[in-house]
Protein backbone atom coordinates (compact mmCIF):
# COMPACT_ATOMS: atom_id res chain seq x y z
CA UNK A 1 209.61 160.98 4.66
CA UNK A 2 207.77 164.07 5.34
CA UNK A 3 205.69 165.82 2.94
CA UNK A 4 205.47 170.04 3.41
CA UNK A 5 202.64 172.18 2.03
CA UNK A 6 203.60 175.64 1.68
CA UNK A 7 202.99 178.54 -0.18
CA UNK A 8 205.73 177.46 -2.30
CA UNK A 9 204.48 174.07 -3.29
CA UNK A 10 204.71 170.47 -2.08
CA UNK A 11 208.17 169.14 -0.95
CA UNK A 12 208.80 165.62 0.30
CA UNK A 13 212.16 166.22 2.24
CA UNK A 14 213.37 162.81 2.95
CA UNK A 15 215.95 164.27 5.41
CA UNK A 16 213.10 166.06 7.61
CA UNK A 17 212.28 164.99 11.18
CA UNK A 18 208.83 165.23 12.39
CA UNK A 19 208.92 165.20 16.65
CA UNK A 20 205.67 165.95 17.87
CA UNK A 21 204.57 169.69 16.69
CA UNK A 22 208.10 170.12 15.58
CA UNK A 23 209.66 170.05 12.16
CA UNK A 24 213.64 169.91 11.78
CA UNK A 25 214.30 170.65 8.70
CA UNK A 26 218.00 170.78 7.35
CA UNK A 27 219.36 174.24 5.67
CA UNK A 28 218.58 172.60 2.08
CA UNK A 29 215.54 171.60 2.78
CA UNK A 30 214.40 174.73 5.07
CA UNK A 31 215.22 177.18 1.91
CA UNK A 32 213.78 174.73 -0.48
CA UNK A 33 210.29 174.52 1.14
CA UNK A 34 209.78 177.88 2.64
CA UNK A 35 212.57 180.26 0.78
CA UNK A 36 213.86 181.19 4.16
CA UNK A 37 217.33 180.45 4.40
CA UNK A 38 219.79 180.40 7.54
CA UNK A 39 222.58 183.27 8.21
CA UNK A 40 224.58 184.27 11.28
CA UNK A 41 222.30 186.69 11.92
CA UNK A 42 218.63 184.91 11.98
CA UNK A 43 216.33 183.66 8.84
CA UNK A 44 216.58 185.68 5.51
CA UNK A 45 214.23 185.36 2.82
CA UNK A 46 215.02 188.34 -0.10
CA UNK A 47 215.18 191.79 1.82
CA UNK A 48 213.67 190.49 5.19
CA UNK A 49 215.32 189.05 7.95
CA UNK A 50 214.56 187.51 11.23
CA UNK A 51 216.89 186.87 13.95
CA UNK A 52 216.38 184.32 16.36
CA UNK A 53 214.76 185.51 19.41
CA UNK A 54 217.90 185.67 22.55
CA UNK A 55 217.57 182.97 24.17
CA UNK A 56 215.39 180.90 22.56
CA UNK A 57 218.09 179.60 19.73
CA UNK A 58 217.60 175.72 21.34
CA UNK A 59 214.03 175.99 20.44
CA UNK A 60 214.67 176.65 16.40
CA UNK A 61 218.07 175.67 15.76
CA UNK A 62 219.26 171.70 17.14
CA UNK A 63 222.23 171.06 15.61
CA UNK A 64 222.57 171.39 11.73
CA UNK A 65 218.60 171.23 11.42
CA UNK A 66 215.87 174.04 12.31
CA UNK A 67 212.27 173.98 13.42
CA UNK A 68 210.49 175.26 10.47
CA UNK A 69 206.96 174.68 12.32
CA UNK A 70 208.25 176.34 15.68
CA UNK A 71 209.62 179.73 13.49
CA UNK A 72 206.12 179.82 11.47
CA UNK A 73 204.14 179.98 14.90
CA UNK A 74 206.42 182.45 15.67
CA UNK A 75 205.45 184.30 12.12
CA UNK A 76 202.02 183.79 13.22
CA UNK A 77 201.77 181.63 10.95
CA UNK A 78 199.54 178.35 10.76
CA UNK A 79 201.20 175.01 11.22
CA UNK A 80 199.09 171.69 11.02
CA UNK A 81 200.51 168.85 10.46
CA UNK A 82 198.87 164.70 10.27
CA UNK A 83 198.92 162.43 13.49
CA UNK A 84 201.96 160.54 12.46
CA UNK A 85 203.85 163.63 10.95
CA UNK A 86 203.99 162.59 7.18
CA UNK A 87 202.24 165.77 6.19
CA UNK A 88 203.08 169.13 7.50
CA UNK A 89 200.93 172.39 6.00
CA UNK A 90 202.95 175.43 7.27
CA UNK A 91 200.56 178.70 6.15
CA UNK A 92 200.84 182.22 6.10
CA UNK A 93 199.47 184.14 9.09
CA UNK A 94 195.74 185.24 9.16
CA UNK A 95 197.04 188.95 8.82
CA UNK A 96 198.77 188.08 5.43
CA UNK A 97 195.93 186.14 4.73
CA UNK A 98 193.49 189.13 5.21
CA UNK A 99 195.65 191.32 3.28
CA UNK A 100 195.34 189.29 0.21
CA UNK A 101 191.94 188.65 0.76
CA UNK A 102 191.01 192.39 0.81
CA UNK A 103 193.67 193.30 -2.37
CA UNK A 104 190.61 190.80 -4.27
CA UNK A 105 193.70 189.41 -6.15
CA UNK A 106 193.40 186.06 -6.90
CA UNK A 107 196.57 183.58 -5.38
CA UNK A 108 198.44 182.25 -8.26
CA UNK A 109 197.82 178.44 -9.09
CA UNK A 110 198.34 175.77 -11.78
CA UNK A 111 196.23 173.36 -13.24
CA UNK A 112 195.92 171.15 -16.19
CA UNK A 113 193.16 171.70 -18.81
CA UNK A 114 191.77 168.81 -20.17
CA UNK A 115 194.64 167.44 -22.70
CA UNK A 116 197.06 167.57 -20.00
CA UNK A 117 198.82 170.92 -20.53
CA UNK A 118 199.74 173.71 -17.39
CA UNK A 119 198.39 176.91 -17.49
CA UNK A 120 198.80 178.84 -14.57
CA UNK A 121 196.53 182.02 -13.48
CA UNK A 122 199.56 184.35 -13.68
CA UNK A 123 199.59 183.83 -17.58
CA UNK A 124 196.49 185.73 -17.59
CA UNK A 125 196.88 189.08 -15.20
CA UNK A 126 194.74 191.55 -17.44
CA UNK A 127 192.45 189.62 -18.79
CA UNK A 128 189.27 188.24 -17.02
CA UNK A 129 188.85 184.73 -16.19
CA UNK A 130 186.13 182.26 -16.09
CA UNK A 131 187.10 179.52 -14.15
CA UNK A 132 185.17 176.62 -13.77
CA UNK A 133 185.49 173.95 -11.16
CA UNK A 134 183.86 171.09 -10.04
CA UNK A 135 183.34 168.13 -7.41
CA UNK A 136 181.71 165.18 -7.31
CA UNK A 137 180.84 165.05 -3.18
């Protein structure tokens, strides 16, 4: 069963199919992991839309599943996945990257404190932060 990294979280999608540098994801699990789901007319995530480039349907769309790694590339987005195709990463592109990067705003993350309980940085937008982290290596 596949496990997907995206800027949505982590989703093991036990209906996935990992062929080579592709990813066939179903509709479910396509909308789940990456918020993009299918319509007549291309790949819809809030306002934006993609269609599916003429001509090239076969290469995103087998059957009922879709190549979530093939339409990232074709976001420009990053797509690395393991050798045996249990973990897939599928990342923004390095222009949305840069964007973000130069905006200074922090991504939004969660982590545990020390007595277990979630605090994510969102909860804080205002206030400055002193965030701590640490590694043993």
């Amino acid at each position: 069963m596949p496990i997907v990294l995206t800027e949505n979280g982590e989703f093991a999608l036990p209906d996935a199919r990992a062929e080579g540098g592709r990813l066939w994801l179903t509709d479910t699990e396509l909308e789940r992991a990456t918020g993009w789901s299918m319509k007549p007319e291309g790949l819809c995530r809030g306002p934006v839309g993609v269609p599916i480039p003429v001509g090239r349907e076969s290469e995103f769309v087998r059957g009922d599943r879709f190549d979530a790694a093939a339409f990232s590339r074709h976001l420009g987005g990053s797509v690395l996945h393991s050798g045996d195709g249990d973990v897939w990463v599928l990342g923004e592109s390095a222009r949305d990257r840069a964007r973000t990067l130069r905006s200074l705003a922090a991504p939004d993350f969660t982590l545990p404190d020390p007595a277990g309980r979630m605090h994510s940085l969102s909860e804080h937008r205002g206030k400055k932060v002193f965030l701590v982290s640490w590694a043993s290596w």
